[in-house]
N, C-alpha and C. Protein backbone atom coordinates (compact mmCIF):
# COMPACT_ATOMS: atom_id res chain seq x y z
N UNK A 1 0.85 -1.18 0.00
CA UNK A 1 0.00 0.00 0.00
C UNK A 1 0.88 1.23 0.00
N UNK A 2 0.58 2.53 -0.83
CA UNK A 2 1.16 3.32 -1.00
C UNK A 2 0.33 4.38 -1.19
N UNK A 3 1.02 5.56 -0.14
CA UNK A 3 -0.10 6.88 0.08
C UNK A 3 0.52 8.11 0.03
N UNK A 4 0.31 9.21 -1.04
CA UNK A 4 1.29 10.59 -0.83
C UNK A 4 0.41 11.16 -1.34
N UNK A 5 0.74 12.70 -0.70
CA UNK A 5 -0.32 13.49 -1.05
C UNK A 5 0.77 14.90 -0.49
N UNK A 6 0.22 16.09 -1.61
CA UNK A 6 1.17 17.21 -1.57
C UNK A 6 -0.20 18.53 -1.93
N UNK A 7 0.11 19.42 -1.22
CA UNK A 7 -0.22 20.65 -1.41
C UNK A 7 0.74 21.99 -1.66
N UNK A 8 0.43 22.86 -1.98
CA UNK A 8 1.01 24.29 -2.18
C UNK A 8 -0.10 25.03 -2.36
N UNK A 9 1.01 26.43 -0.78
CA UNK A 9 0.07 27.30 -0.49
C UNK A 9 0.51 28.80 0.21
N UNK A 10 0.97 29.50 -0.85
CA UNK A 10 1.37 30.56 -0.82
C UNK A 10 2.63 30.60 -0.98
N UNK A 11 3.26 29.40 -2.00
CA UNK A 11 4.76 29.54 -1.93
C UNK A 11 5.45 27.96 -1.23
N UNK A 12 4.66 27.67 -0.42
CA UNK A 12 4.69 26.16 0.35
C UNK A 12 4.04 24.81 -0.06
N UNK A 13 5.26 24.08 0.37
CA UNK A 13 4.54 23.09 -0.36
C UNK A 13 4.79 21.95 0.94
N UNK A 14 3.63 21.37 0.56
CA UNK A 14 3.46 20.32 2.09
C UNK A 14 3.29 18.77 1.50
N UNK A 15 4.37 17.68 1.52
CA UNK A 15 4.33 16.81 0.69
C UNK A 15 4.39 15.65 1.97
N UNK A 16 3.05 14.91 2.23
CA UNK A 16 3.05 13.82 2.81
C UNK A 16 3.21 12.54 2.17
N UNK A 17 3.83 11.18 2.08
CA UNK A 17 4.40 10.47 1.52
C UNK A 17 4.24 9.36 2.66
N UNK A 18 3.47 8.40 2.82
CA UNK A 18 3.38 7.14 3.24
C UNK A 18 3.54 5.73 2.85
N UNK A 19 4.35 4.75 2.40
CA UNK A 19 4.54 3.46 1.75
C UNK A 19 4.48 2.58 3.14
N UNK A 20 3.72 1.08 2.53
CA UNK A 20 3.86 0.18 3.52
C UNK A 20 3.86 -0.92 1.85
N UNK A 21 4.73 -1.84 2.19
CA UNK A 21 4.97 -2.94 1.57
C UNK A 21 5.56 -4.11 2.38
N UNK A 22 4.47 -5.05 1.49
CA UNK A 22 3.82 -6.69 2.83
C UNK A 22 4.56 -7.68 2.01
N UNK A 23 5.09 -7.16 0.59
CA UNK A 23 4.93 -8.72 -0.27
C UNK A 23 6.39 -8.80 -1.07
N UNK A 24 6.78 -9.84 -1.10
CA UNK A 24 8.04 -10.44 -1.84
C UNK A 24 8.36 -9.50 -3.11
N UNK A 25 9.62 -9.27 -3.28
CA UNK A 25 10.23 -8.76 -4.46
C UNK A 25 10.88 -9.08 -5.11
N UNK A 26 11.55 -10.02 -6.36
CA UNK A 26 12.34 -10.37 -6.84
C UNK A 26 12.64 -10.26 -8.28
N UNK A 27 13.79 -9.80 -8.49
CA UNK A 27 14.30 -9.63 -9.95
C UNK A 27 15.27 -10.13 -10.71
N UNK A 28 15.44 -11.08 -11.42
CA UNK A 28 16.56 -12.00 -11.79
C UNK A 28 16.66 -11.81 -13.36
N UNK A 29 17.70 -11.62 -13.65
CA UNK A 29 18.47 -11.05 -15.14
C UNK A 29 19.05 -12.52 -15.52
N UNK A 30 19.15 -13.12 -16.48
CA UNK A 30 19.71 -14.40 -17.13
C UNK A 30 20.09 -13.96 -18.65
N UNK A 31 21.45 -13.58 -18.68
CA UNK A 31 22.23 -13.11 -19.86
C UNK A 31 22.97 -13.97 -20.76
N UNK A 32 23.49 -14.25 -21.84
CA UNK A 32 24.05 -14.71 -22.32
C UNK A 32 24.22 -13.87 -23.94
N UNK A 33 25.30 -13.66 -23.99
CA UNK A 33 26.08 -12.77 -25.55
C UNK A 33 27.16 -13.38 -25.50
N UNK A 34 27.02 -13.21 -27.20
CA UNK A 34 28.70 -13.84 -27.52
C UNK A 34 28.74 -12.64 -29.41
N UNK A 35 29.66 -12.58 -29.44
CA UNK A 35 29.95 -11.65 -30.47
C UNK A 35 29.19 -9.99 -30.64
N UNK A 36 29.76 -9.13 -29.93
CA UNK A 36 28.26 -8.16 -29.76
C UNK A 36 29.60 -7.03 -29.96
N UNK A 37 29.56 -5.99 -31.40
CA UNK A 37 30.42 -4.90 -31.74
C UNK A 37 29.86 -3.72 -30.72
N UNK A 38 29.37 -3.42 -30.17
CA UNK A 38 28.84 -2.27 -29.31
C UNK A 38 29.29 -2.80 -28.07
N UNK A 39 28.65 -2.20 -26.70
CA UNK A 39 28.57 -2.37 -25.08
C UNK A 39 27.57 -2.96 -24.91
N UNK A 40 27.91 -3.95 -23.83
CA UNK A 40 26.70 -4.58 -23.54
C UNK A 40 27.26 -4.33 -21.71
N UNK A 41 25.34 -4.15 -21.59
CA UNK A 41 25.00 -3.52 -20.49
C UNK A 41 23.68 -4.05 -19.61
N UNK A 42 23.64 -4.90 -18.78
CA UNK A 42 22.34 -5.83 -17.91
C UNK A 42 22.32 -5.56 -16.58
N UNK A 43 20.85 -5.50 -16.04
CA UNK A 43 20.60 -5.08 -14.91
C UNK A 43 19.39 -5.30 -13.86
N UNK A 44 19.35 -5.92 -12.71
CA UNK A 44 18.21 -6.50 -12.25
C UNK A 44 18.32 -5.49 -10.73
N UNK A 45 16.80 -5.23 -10.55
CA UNK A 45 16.76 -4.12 -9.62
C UNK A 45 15.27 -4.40 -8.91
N UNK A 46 15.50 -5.02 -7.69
CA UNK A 46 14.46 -5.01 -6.77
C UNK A 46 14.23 -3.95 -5.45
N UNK A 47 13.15 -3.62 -5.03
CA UNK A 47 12.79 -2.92 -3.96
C UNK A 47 11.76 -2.54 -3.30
N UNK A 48 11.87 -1.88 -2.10
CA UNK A 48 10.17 -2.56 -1.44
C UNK A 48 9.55 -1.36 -1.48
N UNK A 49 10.05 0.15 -0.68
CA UNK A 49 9.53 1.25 -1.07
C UNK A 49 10.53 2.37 -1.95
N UNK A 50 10.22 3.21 -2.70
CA UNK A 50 11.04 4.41 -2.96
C UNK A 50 10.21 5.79 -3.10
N UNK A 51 10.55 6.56 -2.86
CA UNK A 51 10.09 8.07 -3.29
C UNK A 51 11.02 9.07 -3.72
N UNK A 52 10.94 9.74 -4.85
CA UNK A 52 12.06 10.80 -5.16
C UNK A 52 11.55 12.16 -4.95
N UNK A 53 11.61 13.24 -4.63
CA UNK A 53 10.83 14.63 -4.38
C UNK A 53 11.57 15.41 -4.98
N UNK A 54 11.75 16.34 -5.71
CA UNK A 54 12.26 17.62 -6.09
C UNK A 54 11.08 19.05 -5.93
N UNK A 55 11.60 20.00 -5.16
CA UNK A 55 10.63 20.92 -4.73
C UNK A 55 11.46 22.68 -5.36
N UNK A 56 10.83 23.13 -5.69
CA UNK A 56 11.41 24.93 -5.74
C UNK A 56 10.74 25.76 -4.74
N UNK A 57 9.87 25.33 -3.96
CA UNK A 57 9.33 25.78 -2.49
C UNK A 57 9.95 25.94 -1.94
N UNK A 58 9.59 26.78 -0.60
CA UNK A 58 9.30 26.19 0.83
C UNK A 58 8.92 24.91 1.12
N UNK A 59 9.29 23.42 1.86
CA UNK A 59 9.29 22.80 1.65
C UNK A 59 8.72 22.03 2.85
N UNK A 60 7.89 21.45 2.92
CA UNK A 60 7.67 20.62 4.59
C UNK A 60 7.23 19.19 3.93
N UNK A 61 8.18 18.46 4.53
CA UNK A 61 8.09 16.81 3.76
C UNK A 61 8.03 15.88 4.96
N UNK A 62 6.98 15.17 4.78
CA UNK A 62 6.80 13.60 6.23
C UNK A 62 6.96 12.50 5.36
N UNK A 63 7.91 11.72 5.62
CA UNK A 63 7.98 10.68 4.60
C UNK A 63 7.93 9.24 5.57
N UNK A 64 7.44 8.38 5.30
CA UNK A 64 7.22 7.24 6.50
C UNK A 64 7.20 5.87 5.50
N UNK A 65 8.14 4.88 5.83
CA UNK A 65 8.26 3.99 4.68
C UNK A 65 8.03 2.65 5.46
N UNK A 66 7.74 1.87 5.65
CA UNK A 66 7.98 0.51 6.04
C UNK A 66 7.94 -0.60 5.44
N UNK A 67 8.63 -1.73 5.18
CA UNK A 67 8.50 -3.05 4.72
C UNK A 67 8.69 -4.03 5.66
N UNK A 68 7.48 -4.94 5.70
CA UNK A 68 7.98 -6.44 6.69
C UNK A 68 7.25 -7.47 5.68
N UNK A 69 8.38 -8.36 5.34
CA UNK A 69 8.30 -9.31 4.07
C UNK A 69 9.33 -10.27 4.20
N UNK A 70 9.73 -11.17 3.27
CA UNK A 70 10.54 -11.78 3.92
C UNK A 70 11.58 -11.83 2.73
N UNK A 71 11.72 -11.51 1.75
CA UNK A 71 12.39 -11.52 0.50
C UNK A 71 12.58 -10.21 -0.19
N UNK A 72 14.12 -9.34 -0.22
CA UNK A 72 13.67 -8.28 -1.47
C UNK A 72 15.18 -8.95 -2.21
N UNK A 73 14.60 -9.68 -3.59
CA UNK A 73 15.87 -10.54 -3.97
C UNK A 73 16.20 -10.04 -5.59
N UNK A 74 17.70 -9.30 -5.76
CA UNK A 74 18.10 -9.07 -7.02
C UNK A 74 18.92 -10.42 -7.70
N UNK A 75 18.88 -10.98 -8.49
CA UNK A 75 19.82 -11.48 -9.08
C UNK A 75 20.24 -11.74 -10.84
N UNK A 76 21.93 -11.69 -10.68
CA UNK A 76 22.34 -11.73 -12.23
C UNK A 76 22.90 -12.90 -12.26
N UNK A 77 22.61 -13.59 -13.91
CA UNK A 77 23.99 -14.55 -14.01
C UNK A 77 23.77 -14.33 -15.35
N UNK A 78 24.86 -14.17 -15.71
CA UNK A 78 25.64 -13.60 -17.48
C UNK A 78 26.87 -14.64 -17.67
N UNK A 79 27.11 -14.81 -19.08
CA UNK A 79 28.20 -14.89 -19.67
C UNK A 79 28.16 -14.36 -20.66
N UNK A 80 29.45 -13.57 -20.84
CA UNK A 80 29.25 -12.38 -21.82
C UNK A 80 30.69 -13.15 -22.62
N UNK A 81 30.76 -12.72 -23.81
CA UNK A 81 32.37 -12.81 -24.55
C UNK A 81 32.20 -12.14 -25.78
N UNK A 82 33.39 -11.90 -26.70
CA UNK A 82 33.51 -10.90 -26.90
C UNK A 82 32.91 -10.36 -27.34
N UNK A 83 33.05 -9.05 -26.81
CA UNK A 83 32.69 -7.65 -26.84
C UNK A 83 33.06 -6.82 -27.29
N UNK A 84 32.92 -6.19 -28.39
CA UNK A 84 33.50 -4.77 -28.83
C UNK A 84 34.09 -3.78 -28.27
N UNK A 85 33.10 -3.41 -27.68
CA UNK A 85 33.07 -2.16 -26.13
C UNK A 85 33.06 -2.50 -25.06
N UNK A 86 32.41 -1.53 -23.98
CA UNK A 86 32.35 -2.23 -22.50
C UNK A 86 31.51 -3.06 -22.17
N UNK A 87 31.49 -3.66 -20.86
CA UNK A 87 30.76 -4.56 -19.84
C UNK A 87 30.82 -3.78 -18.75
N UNK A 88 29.16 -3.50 -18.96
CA UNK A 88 28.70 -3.49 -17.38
C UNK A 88 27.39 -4.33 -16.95
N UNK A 89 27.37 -4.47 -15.75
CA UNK A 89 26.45 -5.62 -14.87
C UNK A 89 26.57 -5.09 -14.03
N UNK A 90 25.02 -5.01 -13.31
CA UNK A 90 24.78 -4.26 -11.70
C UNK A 90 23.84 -5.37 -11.19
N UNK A 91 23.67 -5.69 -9.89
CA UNK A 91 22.53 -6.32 -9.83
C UNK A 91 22.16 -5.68 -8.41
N UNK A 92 21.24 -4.95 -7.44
CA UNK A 92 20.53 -4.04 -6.75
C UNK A 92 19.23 -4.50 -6.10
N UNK A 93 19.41 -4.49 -4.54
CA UNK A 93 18.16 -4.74 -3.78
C UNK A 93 18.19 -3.83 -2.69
N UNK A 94 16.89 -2.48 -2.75
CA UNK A 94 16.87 -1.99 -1.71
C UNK A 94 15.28 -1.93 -0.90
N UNK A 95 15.52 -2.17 0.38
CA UNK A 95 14.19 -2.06 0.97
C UNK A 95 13.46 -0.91 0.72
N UNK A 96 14.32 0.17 1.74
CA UNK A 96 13.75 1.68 1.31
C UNK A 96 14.50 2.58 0.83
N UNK A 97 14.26 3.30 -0.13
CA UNK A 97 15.08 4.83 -0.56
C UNK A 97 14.38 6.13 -0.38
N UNK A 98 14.86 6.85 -0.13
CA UNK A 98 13.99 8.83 -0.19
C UNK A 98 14.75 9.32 -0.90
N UNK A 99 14.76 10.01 -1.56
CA UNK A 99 15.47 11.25 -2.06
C UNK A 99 14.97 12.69 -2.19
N UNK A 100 15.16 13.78 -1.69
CA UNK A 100 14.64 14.83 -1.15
C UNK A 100 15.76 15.84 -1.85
N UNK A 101 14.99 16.61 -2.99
CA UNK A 101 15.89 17.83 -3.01
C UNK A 101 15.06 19.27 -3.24
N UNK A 102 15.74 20.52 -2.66
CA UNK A 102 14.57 21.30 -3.06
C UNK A 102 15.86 22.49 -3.25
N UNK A 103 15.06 23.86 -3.88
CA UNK A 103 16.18 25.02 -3.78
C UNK A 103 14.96 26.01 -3.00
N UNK A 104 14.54 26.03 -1.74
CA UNK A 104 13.32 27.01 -1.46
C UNK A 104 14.40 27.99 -0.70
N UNK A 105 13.43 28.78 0.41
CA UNK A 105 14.30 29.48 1.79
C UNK A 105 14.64 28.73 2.98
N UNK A 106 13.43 28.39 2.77
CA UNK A 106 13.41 27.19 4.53
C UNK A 106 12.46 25.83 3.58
N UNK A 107 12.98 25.19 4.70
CA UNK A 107 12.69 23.95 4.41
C UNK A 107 12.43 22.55 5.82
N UNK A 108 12.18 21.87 6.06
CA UNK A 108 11.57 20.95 7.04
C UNK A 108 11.48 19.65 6.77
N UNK A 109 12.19 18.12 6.93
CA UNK A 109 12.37 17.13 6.79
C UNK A 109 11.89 16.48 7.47
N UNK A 110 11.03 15.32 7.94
CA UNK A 110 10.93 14.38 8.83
C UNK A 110 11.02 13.02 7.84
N UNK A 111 11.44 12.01 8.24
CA UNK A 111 11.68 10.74 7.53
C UNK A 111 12.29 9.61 8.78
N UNK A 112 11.09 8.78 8.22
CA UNK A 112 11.47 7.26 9.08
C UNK A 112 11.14 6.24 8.34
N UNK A 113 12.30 5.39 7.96
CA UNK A 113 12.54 4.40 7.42
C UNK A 113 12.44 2.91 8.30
N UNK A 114 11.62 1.99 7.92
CA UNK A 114 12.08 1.17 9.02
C UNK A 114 11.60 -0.31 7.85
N UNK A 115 12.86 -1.16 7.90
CA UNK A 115 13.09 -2.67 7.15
C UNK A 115 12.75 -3.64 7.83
N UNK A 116 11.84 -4.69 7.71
CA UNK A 116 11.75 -5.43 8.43
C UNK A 116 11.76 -7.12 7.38
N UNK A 117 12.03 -6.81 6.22
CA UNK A 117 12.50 -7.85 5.36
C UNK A 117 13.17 -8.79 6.35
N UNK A 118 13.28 -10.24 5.88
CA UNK A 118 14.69 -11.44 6.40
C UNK A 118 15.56 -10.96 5.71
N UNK A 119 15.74 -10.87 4.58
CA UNK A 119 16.96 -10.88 3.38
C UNK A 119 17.08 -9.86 1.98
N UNK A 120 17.28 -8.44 2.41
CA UNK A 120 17.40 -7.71 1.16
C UNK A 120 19.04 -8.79 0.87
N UNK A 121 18.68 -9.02 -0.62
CA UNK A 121 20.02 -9.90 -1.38
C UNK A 121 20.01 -9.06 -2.25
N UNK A 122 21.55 -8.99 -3.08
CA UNK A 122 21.76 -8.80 -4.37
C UNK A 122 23.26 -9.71 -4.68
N UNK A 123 22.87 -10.41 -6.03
CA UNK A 123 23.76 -11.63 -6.52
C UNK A 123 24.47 -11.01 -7.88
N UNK A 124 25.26 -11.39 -8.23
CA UNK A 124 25.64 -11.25 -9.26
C UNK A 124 26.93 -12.67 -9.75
N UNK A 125 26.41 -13.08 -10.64
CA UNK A 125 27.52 -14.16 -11.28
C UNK A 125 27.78 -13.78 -12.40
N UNK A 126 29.44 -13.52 -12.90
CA UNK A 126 29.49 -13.49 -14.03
C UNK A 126 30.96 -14.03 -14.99
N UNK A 127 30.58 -14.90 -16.35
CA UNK A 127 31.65 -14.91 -16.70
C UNK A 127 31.95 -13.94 -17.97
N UNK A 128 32.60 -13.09 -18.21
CA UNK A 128 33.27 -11.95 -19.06
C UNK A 128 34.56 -12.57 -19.45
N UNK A 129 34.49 -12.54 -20.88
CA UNK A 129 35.83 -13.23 -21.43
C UNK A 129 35.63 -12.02 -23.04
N UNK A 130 37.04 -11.73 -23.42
CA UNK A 130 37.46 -11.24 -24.82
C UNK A 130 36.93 -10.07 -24.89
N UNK A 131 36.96 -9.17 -23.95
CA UNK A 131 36.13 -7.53 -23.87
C UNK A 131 37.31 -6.66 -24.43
N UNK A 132 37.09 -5.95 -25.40
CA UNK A 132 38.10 -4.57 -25.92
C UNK A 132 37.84 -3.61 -24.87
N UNK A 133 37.19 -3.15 -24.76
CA UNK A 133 37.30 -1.92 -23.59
C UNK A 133 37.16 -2.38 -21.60
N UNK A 134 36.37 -1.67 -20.94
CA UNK A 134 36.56 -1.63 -19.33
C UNK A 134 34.97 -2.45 -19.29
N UNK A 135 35.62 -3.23 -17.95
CA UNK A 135 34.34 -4.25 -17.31
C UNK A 135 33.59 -3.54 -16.06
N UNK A 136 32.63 -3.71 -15.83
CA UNK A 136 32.37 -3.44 -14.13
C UNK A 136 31.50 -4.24 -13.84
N UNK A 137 31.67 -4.61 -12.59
CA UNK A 137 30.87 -5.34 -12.15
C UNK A 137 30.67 -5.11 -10.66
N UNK A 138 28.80 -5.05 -10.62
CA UNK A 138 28.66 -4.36 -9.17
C UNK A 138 27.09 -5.32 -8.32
N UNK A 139 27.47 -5.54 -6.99
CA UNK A 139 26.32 -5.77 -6.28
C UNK A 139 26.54 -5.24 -4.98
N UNK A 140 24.85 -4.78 -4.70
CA UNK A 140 24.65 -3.83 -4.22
C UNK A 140 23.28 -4.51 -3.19
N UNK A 141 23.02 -4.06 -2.32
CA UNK A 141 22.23 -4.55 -1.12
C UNK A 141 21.76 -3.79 0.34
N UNK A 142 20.94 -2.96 0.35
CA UNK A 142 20.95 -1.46 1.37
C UNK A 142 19.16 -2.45 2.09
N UNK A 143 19.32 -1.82 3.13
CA UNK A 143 18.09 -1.82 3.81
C UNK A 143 17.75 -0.39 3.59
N UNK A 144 18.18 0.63 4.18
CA UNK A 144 17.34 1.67 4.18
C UNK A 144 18.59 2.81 3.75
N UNK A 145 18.08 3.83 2.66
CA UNK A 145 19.02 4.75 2.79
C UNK A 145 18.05 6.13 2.27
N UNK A 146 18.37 7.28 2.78
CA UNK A 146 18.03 8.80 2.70
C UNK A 146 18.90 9.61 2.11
N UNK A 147 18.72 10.12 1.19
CA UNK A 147 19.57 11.13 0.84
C UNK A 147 18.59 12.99 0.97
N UNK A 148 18.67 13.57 1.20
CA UNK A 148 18.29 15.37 1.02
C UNK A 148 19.60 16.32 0.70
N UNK A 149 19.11 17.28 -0.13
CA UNK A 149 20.34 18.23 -0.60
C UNK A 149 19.18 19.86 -0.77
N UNK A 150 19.72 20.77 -0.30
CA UNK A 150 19.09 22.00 -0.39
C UNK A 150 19.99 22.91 -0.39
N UNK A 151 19.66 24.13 -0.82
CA UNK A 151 20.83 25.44 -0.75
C UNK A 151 19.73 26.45 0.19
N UNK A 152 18.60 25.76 1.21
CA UNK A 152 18.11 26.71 1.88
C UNK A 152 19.12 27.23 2.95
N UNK A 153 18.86 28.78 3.84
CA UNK A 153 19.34 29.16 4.37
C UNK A 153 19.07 28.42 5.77
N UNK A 154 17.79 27.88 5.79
CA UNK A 154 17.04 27.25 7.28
C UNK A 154 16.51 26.22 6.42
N UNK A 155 16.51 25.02 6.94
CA UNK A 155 16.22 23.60 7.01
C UNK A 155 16.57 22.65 7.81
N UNK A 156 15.85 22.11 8.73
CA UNK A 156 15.67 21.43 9.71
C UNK A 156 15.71 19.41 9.26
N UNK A 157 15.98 18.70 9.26
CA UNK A 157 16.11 17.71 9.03
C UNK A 157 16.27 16.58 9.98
N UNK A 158 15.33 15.62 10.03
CA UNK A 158 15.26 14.86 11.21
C UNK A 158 15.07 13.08 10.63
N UNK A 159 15.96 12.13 10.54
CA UNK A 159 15.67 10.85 9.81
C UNK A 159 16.20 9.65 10.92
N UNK A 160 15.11 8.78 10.82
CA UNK A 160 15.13 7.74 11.58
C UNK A 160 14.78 6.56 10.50
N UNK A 161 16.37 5.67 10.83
CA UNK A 161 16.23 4.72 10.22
C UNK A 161 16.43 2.95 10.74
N UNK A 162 15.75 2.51 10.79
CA UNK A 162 15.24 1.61 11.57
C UNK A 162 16.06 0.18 10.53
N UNK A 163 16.87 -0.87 10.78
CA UNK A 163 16.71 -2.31 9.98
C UNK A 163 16.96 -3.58 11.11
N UNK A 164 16.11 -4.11 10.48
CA UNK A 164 15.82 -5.47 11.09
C UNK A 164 16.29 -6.83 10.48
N UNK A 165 17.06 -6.85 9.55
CA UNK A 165 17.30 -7.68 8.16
C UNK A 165 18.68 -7.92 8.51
N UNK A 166 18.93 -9.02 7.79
CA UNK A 166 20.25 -9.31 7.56
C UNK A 166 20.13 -8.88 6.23
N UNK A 167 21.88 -8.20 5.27
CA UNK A 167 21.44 -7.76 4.45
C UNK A 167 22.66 -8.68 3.84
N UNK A 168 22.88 -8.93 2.71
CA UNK A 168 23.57 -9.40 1.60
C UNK A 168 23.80 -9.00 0.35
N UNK A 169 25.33 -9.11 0.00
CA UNK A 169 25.73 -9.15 -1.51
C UNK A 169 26.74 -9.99 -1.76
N UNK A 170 27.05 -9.95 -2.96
CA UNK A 170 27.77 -11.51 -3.55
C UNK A 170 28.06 -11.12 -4.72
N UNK A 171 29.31 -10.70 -5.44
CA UNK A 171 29.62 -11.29 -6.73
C UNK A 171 30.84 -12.13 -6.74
N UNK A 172 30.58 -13.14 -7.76
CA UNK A 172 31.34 -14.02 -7.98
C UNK A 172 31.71 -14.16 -9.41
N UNK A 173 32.64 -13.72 -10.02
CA UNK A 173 33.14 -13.67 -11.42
C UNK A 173 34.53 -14.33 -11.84
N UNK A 174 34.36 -14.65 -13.05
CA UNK A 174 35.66 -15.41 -13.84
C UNK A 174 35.97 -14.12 -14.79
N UNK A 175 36.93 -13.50 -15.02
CA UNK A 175 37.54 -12.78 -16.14
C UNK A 175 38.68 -13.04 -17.00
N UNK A 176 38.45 -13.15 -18.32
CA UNK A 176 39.55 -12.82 -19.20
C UNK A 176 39.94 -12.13 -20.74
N UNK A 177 41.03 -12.01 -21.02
CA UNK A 177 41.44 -11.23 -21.87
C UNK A 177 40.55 -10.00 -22.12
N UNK A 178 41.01 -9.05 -21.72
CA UNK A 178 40.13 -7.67 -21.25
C UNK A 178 40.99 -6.75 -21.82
N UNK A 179 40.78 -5.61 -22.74
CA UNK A 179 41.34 -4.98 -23.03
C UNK A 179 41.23 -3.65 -22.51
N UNK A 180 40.48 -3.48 -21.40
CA UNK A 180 40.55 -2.24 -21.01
C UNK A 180 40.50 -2.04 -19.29
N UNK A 181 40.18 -1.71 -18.31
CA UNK A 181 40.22 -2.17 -17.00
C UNK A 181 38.75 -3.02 -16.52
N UNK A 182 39.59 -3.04 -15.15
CA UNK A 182 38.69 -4.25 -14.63
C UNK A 182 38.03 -3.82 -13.00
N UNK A 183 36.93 -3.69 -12.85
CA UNK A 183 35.91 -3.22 -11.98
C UNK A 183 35.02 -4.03 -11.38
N UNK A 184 35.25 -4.31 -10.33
CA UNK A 184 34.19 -5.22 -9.79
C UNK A 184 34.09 -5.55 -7.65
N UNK A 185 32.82 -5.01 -7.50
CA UNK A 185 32.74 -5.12 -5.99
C UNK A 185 31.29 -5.55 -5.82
N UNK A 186 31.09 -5.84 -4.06
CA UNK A 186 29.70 -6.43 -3.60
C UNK A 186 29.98 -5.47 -2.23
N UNK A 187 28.97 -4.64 -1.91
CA UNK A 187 28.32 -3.63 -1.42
C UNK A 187 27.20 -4.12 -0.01
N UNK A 188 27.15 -4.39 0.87
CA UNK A 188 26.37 -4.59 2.31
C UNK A 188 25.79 -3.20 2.85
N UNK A 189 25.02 -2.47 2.87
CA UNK A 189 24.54 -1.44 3.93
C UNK A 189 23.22 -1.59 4.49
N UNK A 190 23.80 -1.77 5.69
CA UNK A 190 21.77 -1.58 6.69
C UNK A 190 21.48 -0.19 6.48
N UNK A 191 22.11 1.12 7.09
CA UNK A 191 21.81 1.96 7.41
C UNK A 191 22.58 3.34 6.70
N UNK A 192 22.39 3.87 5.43
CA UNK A 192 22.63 5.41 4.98
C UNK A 192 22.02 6.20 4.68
N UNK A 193 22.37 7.25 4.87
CA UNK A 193 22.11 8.89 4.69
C UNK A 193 23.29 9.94 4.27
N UNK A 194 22.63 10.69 3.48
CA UNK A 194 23.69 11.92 2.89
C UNK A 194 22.50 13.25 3.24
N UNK A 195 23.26 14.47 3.80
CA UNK A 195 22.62 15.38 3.79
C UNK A 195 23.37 16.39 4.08
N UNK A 196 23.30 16.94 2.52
CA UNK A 196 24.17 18.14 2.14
C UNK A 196 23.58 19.53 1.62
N UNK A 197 23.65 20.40 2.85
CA UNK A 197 23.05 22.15 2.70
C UNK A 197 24.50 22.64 1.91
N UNK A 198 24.04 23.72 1.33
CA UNK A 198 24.92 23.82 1.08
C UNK A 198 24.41 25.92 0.51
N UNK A 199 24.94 26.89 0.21
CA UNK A 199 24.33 28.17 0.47
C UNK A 199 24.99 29.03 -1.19
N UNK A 200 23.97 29.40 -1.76
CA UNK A 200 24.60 29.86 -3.02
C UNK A 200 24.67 31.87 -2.96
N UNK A 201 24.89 31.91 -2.31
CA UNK A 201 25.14 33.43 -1.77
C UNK A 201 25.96 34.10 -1.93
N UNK A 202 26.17 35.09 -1.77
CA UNK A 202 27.94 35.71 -1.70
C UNK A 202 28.66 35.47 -0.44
């Protein structure tokens, strides 16, 4: 279930934002290329709530997210060979995301995140052989993360983030003959936030 609702009123804008998600998520990518003159590029992306906001207000935002489920599951398995260009592969499971940006005067944040998934996963298997250019390879696995960015002079910001999950990532890859570099990590976070004011003034 998912509930938001926004007004503006005299310059203000009042953006309430409620998600609750009960039910399994899963996204699985199954690749296979062989001779491909361009980049080849695959990607599997699960998640339980998200909201993105961009505001030019005054800004007053309640954002309230929850998931209790028992699965938010990404997974890749590729074999790629040669390749013209690059290789990239991501594979991505997040419970909750916000993203909050505004350019008003003042501004007002409240946000509570809370995961109650068993297992945000993200997998990635891959074999990459005979690539001319750069590989990457990425998995990625967050319970809850917030980001807000404003150039107000006053903004107040308040985020509670709650996980209950064990969280997981995994890549496991074979590489060879690569002609350009080589990129590849697996990513774990229960709990982030970025929140950067920042003042465009003299």
């Amino acid at each position: 279930m998912a509930c938001a609702d926004s007004s503006s009123d005299g310059g203000v804008s009042n953006i309430l934002n409620g998600q609750v998600n009960l039910n399994n998520q899963t996204a699985t990518l199954n690749l296979d290329t062989d001779t491909v003159q361009g980049n080849v590029s695959g990607a599997a992306v699960s998640g339980g709530n998200a909201i993105d906001i961009t505001t030019m207000n005054n800004t007053n935002v309640i954002n309230n997210q929850y998931v209790s489920t028992q699965n938010i599951d990404s997974d890749v398995y590729a074999n790629v060979n040669n390749v013209g260009g690059a290789t990239s592969l991501t594979s991505q499971a997040v419970c909750n995301s916000a993203s909050v940006s505004m350019d008003p005067t003042s501004t007002n944040v409240d946000s509570t995140q809370e995961c109650k998934a068993v297992d945000p996963s993200a997998t990635l298997h891959a074999n990459v052989s005979n690539t001319n250019s750069d590989v990457s390879l990425a998995s990625t696995a967050v319970s809850n993360t917030f980001e807000e960015d404003t150039n107000a002079p006053y903004g107040n910001v308040t985020n509670w983030q709650i996980n209950h999950a064990a969280v997981n990532a995994s890549t496991n890859t074979t590489i060879t003959n690569i002609g350009g570099s080589v990129s590849a990590s697996a990513t774990a976070i229960g709990n982030t936030g970025q929140i950067i004011h920042y003042s465009t003034g003299p």
